[in-house]
N, C-alpha and C. Protein backbone atom coordinates (compact mmCIF):
# COMPACT_ATOMS: atom_id res chain seq x y z
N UNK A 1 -3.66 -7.21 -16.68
CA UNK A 1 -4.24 -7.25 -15.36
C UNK A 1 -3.15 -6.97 -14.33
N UNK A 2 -3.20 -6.37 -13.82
CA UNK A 2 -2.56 -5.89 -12.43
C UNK A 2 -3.18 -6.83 -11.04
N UNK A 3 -2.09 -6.87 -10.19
CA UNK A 3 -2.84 -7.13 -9.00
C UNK A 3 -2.17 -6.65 -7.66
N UNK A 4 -2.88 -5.65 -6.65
CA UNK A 4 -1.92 -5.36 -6.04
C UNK A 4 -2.72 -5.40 -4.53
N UNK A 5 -1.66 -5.69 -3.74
CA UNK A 5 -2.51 -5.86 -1.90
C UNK A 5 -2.35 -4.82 -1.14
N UNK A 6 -3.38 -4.16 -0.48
CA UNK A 6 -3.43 -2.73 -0.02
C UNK A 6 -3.76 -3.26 1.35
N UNK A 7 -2.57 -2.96 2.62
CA UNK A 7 -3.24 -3.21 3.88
C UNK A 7 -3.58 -1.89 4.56
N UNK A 8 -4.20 -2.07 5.61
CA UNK A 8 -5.28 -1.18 5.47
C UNK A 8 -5.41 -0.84 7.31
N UNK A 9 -4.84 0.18 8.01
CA UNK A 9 -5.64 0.83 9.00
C UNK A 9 -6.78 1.33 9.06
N UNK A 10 -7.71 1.13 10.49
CA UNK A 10 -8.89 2.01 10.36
C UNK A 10 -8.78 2.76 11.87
N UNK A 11 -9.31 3.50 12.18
CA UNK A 11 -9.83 3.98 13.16
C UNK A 11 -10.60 3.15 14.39
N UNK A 12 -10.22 2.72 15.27
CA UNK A 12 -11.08 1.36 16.34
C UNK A 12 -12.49 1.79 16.45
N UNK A 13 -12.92 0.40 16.05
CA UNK A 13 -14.26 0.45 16.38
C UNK A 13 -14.99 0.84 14.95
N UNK A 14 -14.75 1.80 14.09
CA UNK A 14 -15.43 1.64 12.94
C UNK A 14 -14.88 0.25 11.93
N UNK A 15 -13.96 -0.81 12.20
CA UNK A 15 -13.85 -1.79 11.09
C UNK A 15 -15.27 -2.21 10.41
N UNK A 16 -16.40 -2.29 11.32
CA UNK A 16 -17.75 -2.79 10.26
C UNK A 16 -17.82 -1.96 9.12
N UNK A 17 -17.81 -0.73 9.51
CA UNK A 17 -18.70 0.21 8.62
C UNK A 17 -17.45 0.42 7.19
N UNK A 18 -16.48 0.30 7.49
CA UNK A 18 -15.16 0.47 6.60
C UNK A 18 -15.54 -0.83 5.70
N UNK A 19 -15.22 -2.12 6.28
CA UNK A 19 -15.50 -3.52 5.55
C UNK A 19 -16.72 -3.36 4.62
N UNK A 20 -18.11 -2.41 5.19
CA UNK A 20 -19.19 -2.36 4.28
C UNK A 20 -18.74 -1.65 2.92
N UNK A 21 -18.34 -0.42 3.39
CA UNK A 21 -17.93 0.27 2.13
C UNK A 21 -16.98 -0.14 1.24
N UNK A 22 -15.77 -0.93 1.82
CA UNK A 22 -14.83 -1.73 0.67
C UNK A 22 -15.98 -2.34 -0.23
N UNK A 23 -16.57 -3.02 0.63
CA UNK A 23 -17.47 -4.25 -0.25
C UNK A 23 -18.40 -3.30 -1.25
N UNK A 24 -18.65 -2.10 -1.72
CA UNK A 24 -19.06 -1.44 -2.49
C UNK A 24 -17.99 -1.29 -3.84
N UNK A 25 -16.97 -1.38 -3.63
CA UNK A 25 -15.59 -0.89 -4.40
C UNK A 25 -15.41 -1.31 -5.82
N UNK A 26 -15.71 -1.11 -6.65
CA UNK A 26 -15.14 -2.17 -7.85
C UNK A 26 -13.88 -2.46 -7.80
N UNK A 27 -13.27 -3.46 -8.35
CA UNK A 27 -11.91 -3.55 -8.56
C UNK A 27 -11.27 -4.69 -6.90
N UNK A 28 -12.20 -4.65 -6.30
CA UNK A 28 -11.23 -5.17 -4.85
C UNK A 28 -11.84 -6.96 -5.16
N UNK A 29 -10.94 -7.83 -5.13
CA UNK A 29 -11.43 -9.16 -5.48
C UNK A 29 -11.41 -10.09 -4.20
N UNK A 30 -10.36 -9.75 -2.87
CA UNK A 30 -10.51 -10.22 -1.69
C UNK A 30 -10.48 -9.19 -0.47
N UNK A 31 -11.45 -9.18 0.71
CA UNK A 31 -10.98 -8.59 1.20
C UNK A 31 -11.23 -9.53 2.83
N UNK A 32 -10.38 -9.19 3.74
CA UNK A 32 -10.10 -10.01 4.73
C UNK A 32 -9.42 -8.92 5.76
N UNK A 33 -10.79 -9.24 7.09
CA UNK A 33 -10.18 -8.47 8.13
C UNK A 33 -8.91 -9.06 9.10
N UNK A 34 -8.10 -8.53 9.19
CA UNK A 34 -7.00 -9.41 10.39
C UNK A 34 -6.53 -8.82 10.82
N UNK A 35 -5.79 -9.68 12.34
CA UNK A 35 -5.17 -9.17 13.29
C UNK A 35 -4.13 -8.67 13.11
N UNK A 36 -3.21 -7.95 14.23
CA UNK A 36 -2.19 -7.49 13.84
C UNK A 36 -1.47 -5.69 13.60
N UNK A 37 -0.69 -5.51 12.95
CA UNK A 37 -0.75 -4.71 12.86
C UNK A 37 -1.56 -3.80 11.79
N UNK A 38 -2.25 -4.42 10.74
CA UNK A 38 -3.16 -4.08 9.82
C UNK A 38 -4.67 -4.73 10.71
N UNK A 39 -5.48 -3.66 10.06
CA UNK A 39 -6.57 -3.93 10.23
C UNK A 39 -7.58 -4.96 9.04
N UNK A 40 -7.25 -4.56 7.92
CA UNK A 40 -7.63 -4.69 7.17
C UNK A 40 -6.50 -5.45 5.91
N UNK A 41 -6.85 -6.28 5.14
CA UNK A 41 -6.11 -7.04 3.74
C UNK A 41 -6.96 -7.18 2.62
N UNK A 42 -6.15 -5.87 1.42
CA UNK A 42 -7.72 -5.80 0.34
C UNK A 42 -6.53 -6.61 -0.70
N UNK A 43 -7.24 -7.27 -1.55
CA UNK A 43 -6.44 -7.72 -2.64
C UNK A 43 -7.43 -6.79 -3.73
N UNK A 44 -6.70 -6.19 -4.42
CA UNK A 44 -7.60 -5.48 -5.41
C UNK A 44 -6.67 -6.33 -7.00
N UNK A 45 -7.39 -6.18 -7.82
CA UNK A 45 -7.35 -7.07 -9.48
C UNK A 45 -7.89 -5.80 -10.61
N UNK A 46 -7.32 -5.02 -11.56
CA UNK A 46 -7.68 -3.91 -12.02
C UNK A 46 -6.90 -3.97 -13.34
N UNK A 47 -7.39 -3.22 -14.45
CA UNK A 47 -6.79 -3.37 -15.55
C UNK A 47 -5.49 -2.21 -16.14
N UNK A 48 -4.58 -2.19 -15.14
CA UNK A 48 -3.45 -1.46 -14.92
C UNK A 48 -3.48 -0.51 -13.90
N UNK A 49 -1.64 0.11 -14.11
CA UNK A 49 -1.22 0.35 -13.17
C UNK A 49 -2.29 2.02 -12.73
N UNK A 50 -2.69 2.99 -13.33
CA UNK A 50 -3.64 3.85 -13.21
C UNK A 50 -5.10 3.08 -12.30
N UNK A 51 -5.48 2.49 -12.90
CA UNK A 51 -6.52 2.18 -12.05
C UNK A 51 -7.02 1.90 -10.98
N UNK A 52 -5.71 1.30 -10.94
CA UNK A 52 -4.49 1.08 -9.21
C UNK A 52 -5.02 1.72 -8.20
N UNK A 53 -4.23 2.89 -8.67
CA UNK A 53 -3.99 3.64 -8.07
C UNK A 53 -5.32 4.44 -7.70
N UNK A 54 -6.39 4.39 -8.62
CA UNK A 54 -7.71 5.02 -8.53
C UNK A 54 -8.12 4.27 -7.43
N UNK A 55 -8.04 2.95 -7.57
CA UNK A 55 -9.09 2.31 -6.41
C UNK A 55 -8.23 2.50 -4.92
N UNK A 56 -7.04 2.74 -4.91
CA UNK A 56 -6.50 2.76 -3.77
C UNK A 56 -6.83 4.11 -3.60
N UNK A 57 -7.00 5.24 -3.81
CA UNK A 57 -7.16 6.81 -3.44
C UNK A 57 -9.03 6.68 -2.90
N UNK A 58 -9.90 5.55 -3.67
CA UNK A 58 -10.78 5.38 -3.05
C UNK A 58 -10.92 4.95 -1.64
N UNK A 59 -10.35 3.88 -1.57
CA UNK A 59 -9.76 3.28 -0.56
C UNK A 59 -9.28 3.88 0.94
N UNK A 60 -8.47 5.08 0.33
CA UNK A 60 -7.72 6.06 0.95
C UNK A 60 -9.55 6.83 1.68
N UNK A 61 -9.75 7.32 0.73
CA UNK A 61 -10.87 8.36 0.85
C UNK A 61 -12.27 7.65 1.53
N UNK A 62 -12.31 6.21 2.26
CA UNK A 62 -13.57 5.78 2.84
C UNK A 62 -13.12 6.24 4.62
N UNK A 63 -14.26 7.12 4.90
CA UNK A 63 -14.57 7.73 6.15
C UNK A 63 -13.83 6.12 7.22
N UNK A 64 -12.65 6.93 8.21
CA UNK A 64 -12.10 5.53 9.24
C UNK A 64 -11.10 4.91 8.88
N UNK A 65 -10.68 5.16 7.28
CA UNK A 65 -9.59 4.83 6.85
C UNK A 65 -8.20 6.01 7.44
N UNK A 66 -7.35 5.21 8.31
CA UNK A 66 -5.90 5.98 8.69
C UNK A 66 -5.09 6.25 8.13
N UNK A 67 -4.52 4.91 7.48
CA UNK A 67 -3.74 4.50 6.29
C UNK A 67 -3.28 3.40 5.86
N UNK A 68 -2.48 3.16 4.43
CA UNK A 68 -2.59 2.30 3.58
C UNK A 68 -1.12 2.19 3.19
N UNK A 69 -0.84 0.88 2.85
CA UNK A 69 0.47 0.41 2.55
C UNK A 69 -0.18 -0.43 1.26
N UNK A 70 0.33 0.20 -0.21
CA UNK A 70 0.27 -1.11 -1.44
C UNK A 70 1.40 -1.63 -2.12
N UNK A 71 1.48 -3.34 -1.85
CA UNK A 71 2.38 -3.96 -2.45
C UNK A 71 1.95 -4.22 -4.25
N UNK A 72 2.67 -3.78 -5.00
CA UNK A 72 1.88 -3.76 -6.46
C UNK A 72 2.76 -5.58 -7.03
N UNK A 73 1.70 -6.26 -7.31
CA UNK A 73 2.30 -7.43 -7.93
C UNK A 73 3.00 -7.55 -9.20
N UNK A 74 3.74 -8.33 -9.08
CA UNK A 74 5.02 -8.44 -10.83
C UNK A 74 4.81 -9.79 -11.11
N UNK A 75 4.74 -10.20 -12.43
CA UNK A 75 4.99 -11.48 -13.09
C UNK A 75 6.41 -11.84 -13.04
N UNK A 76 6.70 -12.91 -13.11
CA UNK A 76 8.35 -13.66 -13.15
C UNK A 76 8.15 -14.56 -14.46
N UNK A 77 8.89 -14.09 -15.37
CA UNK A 77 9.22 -14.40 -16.95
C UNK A 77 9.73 -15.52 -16.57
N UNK A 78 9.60 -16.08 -17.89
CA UNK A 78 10.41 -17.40 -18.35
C UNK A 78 11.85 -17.20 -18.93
N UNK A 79 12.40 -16.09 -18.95
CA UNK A 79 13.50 -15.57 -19.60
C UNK A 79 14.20 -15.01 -18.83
């Protein structure tokens, strides 16, 4: 399992219609609008690093989307 956080510009004024279409997405497990300099905070959960990257090019590709910054998550071993 992968997990990685994609923040998320939109275009002003379309955030509803953007938030609807995330919420269509497979793969996105939180998503949370906030202030700031992001518009948007998707936590996406996917079964590797390819798939990733699929849901973020979706992501990329919803009408209002500007652009996208993804932090990809790492485990910390016991070793």
């Amino acid at each position: 399992m992968v997990v990685g956080v994609t923040l998320v510009n939109v275009i002003p004024g379309q955030e509803r219609s953007v938030f609807d279409k995330f919420g269509e997405i497979p793969g996105i497990r939180e998503l949370h609008h906030v202030f700031g300099e992001y518009d948007f905070l998707v936590i996406i959960e996917v079964d590797g690093l390819p798939l990733l990257s699929k849901t973020v090019d979706v992501i990329r590709d919803v009408e209002g989307v500007i652009t996208t910054h993804t932090i990809v998550g790492a485990e910390l071993s016991d070793t």
